[in-house]
C-alpha atoms as a PDB file:
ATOM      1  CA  UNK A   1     -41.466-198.930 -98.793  1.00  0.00           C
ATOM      2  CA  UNK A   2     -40.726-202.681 -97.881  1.00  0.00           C
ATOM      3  CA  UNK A   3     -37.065-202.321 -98.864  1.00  0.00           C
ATOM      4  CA  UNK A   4     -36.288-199.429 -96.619  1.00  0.00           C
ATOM      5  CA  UNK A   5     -38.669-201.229 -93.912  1.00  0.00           C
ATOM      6  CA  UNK A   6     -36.436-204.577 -93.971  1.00  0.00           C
ATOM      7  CA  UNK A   7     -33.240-202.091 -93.834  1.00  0.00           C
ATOM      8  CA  UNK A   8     -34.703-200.485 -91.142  1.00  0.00           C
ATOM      9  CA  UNK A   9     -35.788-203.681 -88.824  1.00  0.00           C
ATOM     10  CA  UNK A  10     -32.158-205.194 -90.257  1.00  0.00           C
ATOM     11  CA  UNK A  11     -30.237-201.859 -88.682  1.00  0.00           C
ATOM     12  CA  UNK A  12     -32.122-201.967 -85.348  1.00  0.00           C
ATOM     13  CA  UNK A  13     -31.467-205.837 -85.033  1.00  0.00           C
ATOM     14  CA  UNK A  14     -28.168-205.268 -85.960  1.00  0.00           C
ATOM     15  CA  UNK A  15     -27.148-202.788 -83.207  1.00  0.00           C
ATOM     16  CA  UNK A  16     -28.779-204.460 -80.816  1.00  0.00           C
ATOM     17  CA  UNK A  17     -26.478-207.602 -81.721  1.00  0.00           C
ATOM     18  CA  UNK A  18     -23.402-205.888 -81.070  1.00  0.00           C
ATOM     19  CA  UNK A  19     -24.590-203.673 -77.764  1.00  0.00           C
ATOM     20  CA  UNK A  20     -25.227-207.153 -76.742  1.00  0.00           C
ATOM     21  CA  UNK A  21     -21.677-208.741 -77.523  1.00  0.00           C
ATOM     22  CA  UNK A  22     -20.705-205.928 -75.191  1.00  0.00           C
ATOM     23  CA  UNK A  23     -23.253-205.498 -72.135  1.00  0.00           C
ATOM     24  CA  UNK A  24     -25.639-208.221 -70.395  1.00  0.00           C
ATOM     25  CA  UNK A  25     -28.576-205.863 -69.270  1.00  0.00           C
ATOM     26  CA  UNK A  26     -29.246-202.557 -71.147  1.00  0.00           C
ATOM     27  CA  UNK A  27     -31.434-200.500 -69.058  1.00  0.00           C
ATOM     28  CA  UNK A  28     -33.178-203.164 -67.237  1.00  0.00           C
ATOM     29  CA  UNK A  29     -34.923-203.298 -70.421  1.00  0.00           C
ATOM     30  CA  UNK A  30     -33.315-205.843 -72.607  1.00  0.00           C
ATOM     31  CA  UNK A  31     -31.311-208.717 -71.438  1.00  0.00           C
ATOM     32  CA  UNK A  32     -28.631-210.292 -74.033  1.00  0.00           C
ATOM     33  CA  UNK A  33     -27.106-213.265 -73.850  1.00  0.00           C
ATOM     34  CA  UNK A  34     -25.702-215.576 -76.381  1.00  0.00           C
ATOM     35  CA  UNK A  35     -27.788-217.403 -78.142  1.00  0.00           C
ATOM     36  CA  UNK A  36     -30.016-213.858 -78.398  1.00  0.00           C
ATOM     37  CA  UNK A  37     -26.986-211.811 -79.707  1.00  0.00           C
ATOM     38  CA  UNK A  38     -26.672-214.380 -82.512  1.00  0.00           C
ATOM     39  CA  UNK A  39     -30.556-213.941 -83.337  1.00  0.00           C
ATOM     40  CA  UNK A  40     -30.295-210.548 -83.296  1.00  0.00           C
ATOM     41  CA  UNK A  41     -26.835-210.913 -85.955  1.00  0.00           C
ATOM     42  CA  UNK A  42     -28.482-212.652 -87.641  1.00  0.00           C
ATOM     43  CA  UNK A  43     -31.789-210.774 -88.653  1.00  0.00           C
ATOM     44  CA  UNK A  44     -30.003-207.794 -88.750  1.00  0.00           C
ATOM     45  CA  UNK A  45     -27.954-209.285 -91.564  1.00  0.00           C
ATOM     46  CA  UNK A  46     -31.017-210.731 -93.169  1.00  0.00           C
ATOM     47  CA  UNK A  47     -32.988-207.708 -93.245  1.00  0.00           C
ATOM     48  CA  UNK A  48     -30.106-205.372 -94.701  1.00  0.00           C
ATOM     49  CA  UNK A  49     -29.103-208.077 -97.493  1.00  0.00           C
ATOM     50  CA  UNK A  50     -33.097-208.378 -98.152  1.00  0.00           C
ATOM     51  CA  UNK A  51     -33.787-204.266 -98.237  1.00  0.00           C
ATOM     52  CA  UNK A  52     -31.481-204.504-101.586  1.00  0.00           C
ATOM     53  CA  UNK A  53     -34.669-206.160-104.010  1.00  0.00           C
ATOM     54  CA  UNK A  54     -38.227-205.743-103.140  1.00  0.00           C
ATOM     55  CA  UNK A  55     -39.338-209.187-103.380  1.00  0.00           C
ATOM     56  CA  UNK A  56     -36.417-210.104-100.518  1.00  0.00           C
ATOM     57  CA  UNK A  57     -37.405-207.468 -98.813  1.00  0.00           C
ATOM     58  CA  UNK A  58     -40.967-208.606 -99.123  1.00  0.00           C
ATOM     59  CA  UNK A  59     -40.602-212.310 -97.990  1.00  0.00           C
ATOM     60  CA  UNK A  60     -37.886-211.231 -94.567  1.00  0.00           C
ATOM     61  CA  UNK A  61     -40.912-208.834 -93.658  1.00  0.00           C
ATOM     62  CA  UNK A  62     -43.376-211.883 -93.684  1.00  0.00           C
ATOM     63  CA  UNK A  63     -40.797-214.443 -92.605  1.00  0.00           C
ATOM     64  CA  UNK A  64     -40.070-211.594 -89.396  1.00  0.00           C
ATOM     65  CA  UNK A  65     -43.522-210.539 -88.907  1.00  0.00           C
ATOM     66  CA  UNK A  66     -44.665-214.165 -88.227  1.00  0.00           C
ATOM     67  CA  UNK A  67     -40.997-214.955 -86.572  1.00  0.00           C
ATOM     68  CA  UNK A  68     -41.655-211.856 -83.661  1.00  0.00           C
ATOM     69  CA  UNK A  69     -45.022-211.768 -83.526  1.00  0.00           C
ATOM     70  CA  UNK A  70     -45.388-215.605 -82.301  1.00  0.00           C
ATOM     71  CA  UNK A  71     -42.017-214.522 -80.131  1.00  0.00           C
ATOM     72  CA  UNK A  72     -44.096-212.219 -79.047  1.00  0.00           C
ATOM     73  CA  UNK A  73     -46.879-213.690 -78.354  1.00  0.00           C
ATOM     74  CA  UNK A  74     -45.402-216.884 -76.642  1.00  0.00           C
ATOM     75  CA  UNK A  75     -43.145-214.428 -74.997  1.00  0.00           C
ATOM     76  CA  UNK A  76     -46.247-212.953 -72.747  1.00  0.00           C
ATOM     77  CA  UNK A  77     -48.172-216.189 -72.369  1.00  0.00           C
ATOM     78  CA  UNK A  78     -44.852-218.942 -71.544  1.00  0.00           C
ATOM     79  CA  UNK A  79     -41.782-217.267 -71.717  1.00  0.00           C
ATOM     80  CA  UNK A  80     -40.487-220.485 -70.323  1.00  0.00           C
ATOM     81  CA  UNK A  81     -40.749-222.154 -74.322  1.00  0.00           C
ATOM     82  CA  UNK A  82     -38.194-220.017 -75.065  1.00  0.00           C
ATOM     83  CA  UNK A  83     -35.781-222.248 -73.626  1.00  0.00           C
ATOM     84  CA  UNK A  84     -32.297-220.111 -72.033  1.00  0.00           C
ATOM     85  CA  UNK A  85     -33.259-217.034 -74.032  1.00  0.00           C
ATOM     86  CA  UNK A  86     -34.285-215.154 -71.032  1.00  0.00           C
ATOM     87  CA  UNK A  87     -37.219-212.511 -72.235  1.00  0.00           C
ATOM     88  CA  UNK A  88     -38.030-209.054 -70.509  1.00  0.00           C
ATOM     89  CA  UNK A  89     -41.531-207.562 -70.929  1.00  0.00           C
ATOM     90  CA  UNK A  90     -40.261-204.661 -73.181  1.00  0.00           C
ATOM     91  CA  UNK A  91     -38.557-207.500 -75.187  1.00  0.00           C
ATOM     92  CA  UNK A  92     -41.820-208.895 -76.023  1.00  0.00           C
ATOM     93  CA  UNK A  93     -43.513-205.491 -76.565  1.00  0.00           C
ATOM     94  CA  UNK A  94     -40.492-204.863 -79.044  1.00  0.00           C
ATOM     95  CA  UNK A  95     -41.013-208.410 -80.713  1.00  0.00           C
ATOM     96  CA  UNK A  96     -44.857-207.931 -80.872  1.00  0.00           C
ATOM     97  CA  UNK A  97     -44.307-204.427 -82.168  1.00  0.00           C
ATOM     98  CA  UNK A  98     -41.549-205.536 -84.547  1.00  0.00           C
ATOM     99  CA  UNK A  99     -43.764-208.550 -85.915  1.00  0.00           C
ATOM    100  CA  UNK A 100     -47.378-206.447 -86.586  1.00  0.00           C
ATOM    101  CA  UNK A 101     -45.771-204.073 -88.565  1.00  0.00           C
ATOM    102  CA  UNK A 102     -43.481-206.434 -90.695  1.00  0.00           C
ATOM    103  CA  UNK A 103     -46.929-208.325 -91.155  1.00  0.00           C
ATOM    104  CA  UNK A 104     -48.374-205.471 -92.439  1.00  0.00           C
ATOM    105  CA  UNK A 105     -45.228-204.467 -94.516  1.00  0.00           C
ATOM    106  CA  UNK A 106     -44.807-207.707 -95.998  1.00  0.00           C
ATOM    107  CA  UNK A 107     -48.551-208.903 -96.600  1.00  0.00           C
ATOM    108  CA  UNK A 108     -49.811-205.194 -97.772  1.00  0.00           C
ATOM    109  CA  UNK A 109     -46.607-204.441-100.209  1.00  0.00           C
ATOM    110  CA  UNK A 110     -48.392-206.152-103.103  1.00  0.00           C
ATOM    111  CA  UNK A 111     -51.515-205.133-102.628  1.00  0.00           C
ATOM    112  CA  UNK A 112     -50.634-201.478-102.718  1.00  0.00           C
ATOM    113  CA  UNK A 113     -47.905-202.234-105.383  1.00  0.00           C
ATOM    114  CA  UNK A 114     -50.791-203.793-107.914  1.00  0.00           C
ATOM    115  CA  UNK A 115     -53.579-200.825-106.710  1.00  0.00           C
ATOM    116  CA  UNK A 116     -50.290-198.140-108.030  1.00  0.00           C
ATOM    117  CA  UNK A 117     -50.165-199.789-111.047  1.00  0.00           C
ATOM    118  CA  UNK A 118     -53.751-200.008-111.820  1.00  0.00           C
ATOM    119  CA  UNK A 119     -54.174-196.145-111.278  1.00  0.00           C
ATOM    120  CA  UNK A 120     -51.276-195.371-113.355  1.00  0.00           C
ATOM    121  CA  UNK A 121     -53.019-197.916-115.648  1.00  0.00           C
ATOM    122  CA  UNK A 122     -56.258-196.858-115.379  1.00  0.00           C
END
């Protein structure tokens, strides 16, 4: 589940790295600019290269889930922090979204990894 999870999050980020490299505004929605573009390459990357083993998969769902959800959540309090990335409402819903379910993806995998095994087990 985490492995096609990170490939998932990895594709989305991904494509929205190169529909940046090519427009500034998508919708209204989503500004791009630099410095976000090469965030967004760069997770993208990450999460397909980590959706290959389960235990990379497993730490880039943690490592993204606390990544976006504090983007998130700094993102709706003082989007100034950010610095020049320049952060849209549905950008923060996305990050927030993005980062509770990696969280749960990457801190539950285990859990119901070892409760599989016991039943089998058992």
């Amino acid at each position: 589940m985490v492995k096609r999870f990170a490939g998932a999050v990895g594709a989305l980020f991904l494509l929205l790295g190169i529909i940046g490299l090519f427009v500034v505004d998508l919708f209204g929605l989503i500004h791009f600019d630099g410095l976000y573009n090469v965030v967004h390459l760069i997770v993208g990357v990450a999460g397909i290269l980590a959706s290959g083993r389960e235990e990379n998969a497993v730490w880039f769902a943690k490592a993204a889930g606390i990544g976006f959800g504090l983007m998130g959540i700094i993102g709706f309090i003082r989007p100034e922090w950010l610095g020049s990335m320049h952060l849209e409402t549905a950008e923060n819903v996305l990050h927030a979204v993005v980062g509770a379910l990696s969280l749960y993806a990457g801190f539950t995998a285990q859990t119901i990894e070892v409760v599989q095994i016991r039943s089998k087990v058992g």
